[in-house]
N, C-alpha and C. Protein backbone atom coordinates (compact mmCIF):
# COMPACT_ATOMS: atom_id res chain seq x y z
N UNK A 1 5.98 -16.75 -4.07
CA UNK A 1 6.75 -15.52 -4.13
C UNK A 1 6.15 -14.49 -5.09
N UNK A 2 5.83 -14.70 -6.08
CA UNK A 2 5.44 -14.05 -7.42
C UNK A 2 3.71 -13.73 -6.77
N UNK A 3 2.98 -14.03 -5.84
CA UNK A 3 1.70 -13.56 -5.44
C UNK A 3 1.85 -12.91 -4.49
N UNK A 4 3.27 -12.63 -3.41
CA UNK A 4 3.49 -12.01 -2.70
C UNK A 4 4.15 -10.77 -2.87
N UNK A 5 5.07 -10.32 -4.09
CA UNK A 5 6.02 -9.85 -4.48
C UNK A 5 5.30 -8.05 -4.49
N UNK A 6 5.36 -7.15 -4.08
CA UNK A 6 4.44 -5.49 -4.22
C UNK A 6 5.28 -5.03 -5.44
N UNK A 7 6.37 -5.82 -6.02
CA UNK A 7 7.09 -5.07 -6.86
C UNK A 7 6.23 -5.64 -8.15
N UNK A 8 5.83 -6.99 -8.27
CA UNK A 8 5.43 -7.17 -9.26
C UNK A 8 3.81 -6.58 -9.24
N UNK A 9 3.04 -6.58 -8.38
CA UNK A 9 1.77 -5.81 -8.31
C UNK A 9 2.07 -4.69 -8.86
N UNK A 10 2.69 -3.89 -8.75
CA UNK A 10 2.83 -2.05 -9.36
C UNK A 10 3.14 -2.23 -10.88
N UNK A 11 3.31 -3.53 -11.39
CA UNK A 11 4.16 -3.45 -12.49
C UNK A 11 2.88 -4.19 -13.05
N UNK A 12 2.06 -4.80 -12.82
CA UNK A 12 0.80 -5.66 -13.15
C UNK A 12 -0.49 -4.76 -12.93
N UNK A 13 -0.15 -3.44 -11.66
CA UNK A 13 -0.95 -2.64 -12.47
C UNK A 13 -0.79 -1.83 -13.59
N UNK A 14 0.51 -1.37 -13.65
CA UNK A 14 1.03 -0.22 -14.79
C UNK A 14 0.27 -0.94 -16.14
N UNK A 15 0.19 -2.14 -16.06
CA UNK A 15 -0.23 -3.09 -17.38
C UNK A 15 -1.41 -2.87 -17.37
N UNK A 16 -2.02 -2.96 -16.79
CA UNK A 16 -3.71 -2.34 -16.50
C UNK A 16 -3.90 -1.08 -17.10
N UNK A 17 -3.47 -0.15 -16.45
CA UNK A 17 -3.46 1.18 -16.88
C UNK A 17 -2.89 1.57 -18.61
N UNK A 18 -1.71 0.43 -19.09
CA UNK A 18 -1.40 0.44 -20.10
C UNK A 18 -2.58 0.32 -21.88
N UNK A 19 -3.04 -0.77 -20.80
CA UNK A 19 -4.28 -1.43 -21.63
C UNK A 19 -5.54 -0.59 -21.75
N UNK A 20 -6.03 0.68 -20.52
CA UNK A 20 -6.50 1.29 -20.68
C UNK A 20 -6.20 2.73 -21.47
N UNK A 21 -5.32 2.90 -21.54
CA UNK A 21 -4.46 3.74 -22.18
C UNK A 21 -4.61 3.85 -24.20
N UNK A 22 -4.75 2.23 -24.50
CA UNK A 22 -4.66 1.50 -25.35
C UNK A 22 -6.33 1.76 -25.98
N UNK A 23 -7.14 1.29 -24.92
CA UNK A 23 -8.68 1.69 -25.30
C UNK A 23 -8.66 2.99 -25.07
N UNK A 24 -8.59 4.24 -25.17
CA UNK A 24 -8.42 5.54 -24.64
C UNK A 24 -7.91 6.08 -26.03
N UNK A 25 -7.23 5.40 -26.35
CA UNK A 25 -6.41 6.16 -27.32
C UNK A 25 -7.23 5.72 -28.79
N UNK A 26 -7.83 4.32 -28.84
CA UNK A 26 -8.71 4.09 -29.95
C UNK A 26 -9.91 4.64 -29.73
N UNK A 27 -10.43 5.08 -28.70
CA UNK A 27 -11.38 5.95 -28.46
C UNK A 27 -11.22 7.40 -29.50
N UNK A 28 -10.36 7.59 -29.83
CA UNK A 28 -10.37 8.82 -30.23
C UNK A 28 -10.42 8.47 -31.85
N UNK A 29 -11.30 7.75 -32.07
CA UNK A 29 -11.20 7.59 -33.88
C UNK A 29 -12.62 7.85 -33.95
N UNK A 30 -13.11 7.50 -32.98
CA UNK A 30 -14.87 7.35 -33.42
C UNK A 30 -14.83 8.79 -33.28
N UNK A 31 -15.86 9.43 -34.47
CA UNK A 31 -16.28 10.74 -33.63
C UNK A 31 -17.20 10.57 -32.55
N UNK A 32 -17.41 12.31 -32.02
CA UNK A 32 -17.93 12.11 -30.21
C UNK A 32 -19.30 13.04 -30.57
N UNK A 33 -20.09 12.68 -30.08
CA UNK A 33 -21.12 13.45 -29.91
C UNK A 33 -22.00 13.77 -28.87
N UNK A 34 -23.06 14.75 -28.68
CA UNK A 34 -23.98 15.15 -27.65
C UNK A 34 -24.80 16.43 -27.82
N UNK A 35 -26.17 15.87 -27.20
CA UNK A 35 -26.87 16.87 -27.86
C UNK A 35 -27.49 16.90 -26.13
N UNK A 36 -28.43 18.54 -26.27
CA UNK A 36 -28.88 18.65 -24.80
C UNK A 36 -29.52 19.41 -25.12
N UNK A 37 -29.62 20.35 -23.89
CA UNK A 37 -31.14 21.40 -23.94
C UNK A 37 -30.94 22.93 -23.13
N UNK A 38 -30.47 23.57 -23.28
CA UNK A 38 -30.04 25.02 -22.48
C UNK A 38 -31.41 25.78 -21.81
N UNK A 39 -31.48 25.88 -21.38
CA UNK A 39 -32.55 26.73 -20.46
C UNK A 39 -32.24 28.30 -19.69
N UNK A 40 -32.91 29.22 -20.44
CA UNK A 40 -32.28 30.03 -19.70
C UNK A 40 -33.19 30.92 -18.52
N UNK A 41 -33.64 30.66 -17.40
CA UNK A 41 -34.25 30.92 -16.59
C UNK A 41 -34.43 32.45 -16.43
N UNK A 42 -33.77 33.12 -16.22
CA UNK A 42 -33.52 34.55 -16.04
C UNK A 42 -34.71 35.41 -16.87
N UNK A 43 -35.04 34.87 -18.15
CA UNK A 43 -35.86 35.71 -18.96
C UNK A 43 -37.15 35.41 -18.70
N UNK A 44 -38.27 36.18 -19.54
CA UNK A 44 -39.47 35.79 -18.98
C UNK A 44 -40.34 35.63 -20.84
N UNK A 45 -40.85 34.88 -20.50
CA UNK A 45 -41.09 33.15 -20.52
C UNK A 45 -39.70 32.92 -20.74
N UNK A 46 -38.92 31.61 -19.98
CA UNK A 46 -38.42 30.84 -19.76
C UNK A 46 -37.99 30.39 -21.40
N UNK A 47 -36.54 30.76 -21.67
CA UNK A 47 -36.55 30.42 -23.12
C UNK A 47 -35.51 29.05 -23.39
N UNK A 48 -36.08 28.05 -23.78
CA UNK A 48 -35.10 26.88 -24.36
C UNK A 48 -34.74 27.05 -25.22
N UNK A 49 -33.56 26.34 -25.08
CA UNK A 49 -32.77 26.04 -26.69
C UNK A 49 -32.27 24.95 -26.81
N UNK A 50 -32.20 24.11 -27.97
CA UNK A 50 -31.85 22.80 -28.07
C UNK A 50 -29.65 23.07 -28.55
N UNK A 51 -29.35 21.85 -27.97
CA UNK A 51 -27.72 21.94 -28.16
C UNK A 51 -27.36 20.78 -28.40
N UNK A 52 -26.59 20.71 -29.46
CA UNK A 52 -25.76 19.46 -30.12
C UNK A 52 -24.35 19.97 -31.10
N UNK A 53 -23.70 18.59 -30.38
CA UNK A 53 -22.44 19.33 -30.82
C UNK A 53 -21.62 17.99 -31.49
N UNK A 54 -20.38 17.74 -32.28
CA UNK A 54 -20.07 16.56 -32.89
C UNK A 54 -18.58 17.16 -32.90
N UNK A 55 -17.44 16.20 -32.46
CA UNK A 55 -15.97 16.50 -32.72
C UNK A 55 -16.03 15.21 -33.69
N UNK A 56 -15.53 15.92 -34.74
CA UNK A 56 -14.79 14.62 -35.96
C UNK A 56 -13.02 14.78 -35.81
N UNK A 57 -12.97 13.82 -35.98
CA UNK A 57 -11.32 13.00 -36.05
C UNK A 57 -10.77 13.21 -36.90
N UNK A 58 -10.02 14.54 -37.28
CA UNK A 58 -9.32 14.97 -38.65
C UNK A 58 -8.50 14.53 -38.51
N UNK A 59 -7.60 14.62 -36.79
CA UNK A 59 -5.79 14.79 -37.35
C UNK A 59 -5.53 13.10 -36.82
N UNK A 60 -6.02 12.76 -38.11
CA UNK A 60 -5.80 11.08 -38.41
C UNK A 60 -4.36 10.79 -37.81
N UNK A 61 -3.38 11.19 -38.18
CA UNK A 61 -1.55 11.14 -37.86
C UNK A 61 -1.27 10.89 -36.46
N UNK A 62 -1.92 12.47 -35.82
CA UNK A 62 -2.18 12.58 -34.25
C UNK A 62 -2.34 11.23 -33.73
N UNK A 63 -3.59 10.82 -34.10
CA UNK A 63 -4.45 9.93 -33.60
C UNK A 63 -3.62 8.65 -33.85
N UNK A 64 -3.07 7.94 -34.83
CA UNK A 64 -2.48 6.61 -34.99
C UNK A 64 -1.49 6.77 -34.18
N UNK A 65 -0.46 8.08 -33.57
CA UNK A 65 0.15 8.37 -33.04
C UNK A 65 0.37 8.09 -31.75
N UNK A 66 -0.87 8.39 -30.82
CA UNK A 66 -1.01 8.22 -29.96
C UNK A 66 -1.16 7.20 -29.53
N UNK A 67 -2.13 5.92 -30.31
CA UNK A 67 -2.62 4.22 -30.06
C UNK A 67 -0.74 3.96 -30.28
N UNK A 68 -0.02 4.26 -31.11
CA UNK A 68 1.44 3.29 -31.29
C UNK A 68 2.06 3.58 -29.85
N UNK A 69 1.80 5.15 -29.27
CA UNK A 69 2.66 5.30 -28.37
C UNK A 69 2.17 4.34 -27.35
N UNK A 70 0.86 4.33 -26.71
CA UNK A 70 0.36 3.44 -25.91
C UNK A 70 0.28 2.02 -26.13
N UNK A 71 0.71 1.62 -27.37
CA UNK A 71 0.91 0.09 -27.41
C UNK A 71 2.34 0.12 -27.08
N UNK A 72 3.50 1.12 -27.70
CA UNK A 72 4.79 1.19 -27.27
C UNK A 72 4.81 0.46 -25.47
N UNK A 73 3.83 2.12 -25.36
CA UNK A 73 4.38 1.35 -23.41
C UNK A 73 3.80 0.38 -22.37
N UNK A 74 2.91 -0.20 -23.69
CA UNK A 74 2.09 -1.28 -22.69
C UNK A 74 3.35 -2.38 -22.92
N UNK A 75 4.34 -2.54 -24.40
CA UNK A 75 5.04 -3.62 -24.52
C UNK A 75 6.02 -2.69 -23.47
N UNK A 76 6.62 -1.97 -23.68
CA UNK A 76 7.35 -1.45 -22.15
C UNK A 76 6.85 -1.69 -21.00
N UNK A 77 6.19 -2.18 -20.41
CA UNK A 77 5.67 -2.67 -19.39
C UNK A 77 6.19 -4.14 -19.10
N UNK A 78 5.53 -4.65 -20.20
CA UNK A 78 5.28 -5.91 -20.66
C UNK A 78 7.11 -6.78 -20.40
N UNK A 79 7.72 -6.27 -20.71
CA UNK A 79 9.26 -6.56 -20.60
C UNK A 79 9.70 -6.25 -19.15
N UNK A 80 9.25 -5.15 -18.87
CA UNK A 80 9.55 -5.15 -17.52
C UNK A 80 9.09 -6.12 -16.51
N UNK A 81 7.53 -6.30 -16.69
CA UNK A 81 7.17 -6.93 -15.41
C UNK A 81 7.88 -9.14 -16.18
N UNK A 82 8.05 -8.91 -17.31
CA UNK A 82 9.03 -10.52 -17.63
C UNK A 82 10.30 -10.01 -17.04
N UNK A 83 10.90 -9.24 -16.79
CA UNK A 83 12.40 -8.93 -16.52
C UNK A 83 12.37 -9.10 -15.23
N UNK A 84 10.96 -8.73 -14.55
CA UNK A 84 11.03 -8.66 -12.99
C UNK A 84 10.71 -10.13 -12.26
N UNK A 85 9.78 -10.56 -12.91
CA UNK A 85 9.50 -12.20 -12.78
C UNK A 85 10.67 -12.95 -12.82
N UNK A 86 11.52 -12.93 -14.15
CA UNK A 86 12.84 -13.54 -14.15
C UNK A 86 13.70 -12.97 -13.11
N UNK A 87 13.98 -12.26 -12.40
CA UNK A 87 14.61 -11.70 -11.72
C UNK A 87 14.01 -12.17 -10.16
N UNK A 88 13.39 -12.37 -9.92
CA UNK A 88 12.61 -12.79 -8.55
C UNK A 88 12.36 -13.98 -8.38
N UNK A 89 12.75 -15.25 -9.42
CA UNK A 89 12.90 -16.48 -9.83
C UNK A 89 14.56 -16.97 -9.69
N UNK A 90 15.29 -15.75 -10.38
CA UNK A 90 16.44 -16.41 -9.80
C UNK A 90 16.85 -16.10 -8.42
N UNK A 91 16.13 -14.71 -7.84
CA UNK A 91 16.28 -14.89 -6.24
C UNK A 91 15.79 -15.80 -5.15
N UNK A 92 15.19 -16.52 -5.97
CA UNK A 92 14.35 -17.46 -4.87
C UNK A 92 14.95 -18.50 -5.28
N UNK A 93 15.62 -18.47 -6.44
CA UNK A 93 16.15 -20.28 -6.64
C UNK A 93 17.47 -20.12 -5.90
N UNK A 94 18.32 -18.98 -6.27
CA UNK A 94 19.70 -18.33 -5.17
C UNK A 94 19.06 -18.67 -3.61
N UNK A 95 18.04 -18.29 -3.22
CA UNK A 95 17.74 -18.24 -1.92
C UNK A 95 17.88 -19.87 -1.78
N UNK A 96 17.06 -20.72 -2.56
CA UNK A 96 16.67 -21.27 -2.06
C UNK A 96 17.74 -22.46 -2.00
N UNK A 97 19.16 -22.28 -2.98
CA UNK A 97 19.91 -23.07 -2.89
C UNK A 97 20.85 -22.43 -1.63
N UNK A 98 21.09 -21.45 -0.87
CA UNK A 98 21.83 -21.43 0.20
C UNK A 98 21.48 -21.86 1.05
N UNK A 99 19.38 -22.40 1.20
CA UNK A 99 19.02 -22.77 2.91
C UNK A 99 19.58 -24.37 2.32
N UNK A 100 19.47 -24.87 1.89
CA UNK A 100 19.54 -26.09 1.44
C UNK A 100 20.88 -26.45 1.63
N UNK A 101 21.96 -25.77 1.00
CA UNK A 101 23.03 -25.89 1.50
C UNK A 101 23.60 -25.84 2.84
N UNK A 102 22.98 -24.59 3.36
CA UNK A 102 23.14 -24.49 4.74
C UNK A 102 22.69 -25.87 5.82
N UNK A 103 21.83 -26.53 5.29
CA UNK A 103 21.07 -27.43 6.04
C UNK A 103 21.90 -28.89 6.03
N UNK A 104 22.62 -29.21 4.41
CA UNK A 104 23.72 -29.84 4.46
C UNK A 104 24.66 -29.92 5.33
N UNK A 105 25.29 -28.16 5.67
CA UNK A 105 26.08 -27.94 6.17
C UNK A 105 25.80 -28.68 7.30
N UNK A 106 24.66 -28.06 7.92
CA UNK A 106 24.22 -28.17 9.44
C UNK A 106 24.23 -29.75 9.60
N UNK A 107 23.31 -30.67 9.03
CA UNK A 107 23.55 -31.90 9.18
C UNK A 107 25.28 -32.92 9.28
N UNK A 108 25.88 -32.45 8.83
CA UNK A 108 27.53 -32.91 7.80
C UNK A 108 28.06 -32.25 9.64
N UNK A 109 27.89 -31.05 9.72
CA UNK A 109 28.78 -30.84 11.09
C UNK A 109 27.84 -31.67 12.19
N UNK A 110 27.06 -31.66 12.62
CA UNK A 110 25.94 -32.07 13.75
C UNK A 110 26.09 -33.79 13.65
N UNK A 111 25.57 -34.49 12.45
CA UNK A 111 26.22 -35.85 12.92
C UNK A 111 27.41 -36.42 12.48
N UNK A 112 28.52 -35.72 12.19
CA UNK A 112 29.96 -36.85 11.55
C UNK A 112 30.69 -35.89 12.13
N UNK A 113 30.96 -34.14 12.02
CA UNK A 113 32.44 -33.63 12.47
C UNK A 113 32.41 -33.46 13.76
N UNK A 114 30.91 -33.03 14.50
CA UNK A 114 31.29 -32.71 15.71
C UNK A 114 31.33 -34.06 16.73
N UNK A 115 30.71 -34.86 16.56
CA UNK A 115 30.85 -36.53 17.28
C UNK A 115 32.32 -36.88 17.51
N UNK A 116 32.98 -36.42 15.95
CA UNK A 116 34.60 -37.01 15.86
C UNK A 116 35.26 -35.94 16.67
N UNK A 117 35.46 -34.79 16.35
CA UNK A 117 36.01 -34.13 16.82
C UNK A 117 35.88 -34.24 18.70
N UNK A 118 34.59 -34.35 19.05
CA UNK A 118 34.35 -34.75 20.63
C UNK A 118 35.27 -36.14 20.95
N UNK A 119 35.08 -36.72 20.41
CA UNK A 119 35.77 -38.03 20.33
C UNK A 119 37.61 -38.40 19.98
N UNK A 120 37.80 -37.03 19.39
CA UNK A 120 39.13 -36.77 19.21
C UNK A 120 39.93 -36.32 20.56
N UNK A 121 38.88 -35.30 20.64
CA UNK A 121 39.42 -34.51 22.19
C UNK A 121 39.33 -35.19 23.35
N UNK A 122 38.40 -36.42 23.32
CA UNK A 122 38.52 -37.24 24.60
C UNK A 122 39.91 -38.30 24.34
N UNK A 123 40.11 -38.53 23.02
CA UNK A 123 41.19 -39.51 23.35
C UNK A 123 42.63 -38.30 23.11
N UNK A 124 42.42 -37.34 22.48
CA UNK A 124 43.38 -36.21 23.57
C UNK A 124 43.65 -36.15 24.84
N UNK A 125 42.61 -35.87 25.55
CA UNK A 125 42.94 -35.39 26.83
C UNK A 125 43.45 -36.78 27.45
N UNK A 126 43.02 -38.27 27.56
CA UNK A 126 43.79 -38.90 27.37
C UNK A 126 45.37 -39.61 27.90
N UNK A 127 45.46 -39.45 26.06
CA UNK A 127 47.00 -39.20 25.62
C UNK A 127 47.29 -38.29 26.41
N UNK A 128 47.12 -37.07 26.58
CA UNK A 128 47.70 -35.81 27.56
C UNK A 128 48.18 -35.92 28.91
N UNK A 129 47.07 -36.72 29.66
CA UNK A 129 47.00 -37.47 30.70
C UNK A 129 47.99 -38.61 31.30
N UNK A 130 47.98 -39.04 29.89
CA UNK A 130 49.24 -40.52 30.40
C UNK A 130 50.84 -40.05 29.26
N UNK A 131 50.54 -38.52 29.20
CA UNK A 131 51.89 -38.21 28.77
C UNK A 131 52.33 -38.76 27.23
N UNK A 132 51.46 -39.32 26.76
CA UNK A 132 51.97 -39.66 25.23
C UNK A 132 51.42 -38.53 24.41
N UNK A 133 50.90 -37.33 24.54
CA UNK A 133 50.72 -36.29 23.94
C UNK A 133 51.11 -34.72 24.53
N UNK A 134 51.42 -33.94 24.14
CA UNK A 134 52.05 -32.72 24.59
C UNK A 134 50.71 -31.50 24.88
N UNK A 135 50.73 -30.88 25.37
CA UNK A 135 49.87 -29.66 25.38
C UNK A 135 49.19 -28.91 24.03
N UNK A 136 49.97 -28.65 23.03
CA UNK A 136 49.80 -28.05 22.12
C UNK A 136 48.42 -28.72 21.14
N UNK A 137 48.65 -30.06 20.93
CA UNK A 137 48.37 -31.13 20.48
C UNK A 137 47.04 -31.23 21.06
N UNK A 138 46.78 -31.31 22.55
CA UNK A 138 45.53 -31.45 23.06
C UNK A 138 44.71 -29.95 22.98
N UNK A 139 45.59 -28.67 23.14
CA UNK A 139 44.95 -27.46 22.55
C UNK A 139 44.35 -27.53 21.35
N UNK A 140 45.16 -27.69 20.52
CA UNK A 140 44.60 -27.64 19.18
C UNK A 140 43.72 -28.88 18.86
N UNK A 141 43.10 -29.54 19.81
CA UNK A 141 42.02 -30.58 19.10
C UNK A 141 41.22 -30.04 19.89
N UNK A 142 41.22 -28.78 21.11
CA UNK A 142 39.54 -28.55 20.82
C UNK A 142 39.40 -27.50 20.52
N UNK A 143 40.76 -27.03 20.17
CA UNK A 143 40.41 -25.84 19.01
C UNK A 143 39.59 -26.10 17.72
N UNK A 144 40.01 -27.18 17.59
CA UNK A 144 38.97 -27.52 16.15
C UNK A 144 37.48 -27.97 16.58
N UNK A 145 37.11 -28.73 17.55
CA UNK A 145 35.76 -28.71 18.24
C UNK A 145 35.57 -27.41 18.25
N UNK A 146 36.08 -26.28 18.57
CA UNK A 146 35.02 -24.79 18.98
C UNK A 146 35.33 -24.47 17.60
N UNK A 147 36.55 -24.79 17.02
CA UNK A 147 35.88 -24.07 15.53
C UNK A 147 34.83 -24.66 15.12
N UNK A 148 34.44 -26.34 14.63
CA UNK A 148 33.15 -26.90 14.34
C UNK A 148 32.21 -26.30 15.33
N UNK A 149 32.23 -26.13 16.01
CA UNK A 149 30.80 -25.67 17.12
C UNK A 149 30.53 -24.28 16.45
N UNK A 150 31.52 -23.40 16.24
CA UNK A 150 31.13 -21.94 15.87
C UNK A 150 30.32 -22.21 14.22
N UNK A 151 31.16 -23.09 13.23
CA UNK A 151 30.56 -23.61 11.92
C UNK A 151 28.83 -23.38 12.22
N UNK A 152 28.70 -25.21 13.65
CA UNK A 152 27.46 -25.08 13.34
C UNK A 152 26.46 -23.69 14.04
N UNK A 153 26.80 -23.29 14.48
CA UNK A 153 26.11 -21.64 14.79
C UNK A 153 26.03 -21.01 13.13
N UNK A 154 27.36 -21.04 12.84
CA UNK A 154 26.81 -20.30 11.43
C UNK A 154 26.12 -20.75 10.59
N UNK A 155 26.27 -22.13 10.52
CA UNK A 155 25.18 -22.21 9.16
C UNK A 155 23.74 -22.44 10.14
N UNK A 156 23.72 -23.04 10.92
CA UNK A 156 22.50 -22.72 11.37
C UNK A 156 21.93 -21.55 11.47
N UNK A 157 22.48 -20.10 11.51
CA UNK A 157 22.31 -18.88 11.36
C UNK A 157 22.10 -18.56 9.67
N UNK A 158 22.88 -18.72 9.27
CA UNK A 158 23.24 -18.62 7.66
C UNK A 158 21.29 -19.74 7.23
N UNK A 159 21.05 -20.71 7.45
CA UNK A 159 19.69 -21.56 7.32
C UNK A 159 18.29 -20.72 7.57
N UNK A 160 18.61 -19.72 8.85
CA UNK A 160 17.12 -19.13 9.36
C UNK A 160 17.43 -18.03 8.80
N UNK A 161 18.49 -16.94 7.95
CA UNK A 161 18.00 -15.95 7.22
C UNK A 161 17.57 -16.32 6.09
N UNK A 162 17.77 -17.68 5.72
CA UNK A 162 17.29 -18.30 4.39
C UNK A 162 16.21 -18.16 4.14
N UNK A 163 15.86 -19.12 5.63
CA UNK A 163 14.57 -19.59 5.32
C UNK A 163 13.25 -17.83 5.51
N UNK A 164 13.70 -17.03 6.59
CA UNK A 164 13.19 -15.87 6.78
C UNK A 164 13.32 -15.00 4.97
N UNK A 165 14.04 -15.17 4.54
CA UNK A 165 14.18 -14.24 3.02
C UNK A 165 12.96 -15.02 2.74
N UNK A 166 13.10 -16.51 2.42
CA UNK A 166 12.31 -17.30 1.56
C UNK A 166 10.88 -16.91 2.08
N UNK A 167 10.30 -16.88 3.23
CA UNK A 167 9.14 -16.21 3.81
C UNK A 167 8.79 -14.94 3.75
């Protein structure tokens, strides 16, 4: 789940970018320099000039400023993408305890309620038959067979969005 997840990728790059952010920002202590060569074509003879230039790092404050803010939001990151992990851990353990349940379900109705219940309604109809049971009586026992029959539709339904989330 956690190698499949696009929510945690965006959040594992932001950490990337954080970290670069981080070197970016200590970048700015070293001074910078560069030197080159100007040419100015237009005139005659062709006149060079040599060019070098140096930024020094005065506004020290600025500068520590900026590395705290970017360590700030790399640990802002950092909480998030643990908040999101924990969070996508208990959806998959939630997920993963309803297919499981569901599958209980499905087994518990498929071999013990619906066998009995079939087995109820035959010695209903029966009784119905030789008059030691009334109508109502034989209604309502396969009313409870189509209710178990509808059960197992649901959790067998309730099992394949499980297992489809879990995929």
């Amino acid at each position: 789940a956690p190698a499949r997840n696009t929510q945690l990728k965006s959040i594992e790059a932001d950490l990337r970018a954080a970290d670069a952010s981080i070197l970016l920002a200590e970048k700015a202590r070293i001074p910078d320099s560069s030197l080159g060569l100007m040419a100015d074509v237009k005139m005659s003879p062709v006149l060079y000039r040599p060019l070098a230039t140096m930024s020094l790092p005065i506004w020290r404050d600025k500068i520590a400023a900026q590395i705290a803010e970017a360590q700030a939001n790399k640990r802002a990151v950092q909480a998030q993408l643990s908040a999101e992990q924990i969070a996508l851990a208990v959806e998959f353990a939630a997920t993963s305890f309803q297919y499981r349940e569901a599958s209980r379900n499905l087994v518990l109705l498929n071999e013990k309620l619906l066998p009995k219940a079939r087995q109820s309604l035959e010695v209903a109809r029966i009784g119905y038959l030789s008059g030691q049971i009334d109508f109502f009586n034989l209604s309502d026992t396969e009313r409870t067979l189509l209710g178990f029959q509808l059960d197992t539709v649901d959790a067998s339904t309730q099992r394949e969005l499980a297992l489809a989330e879990l995929s």
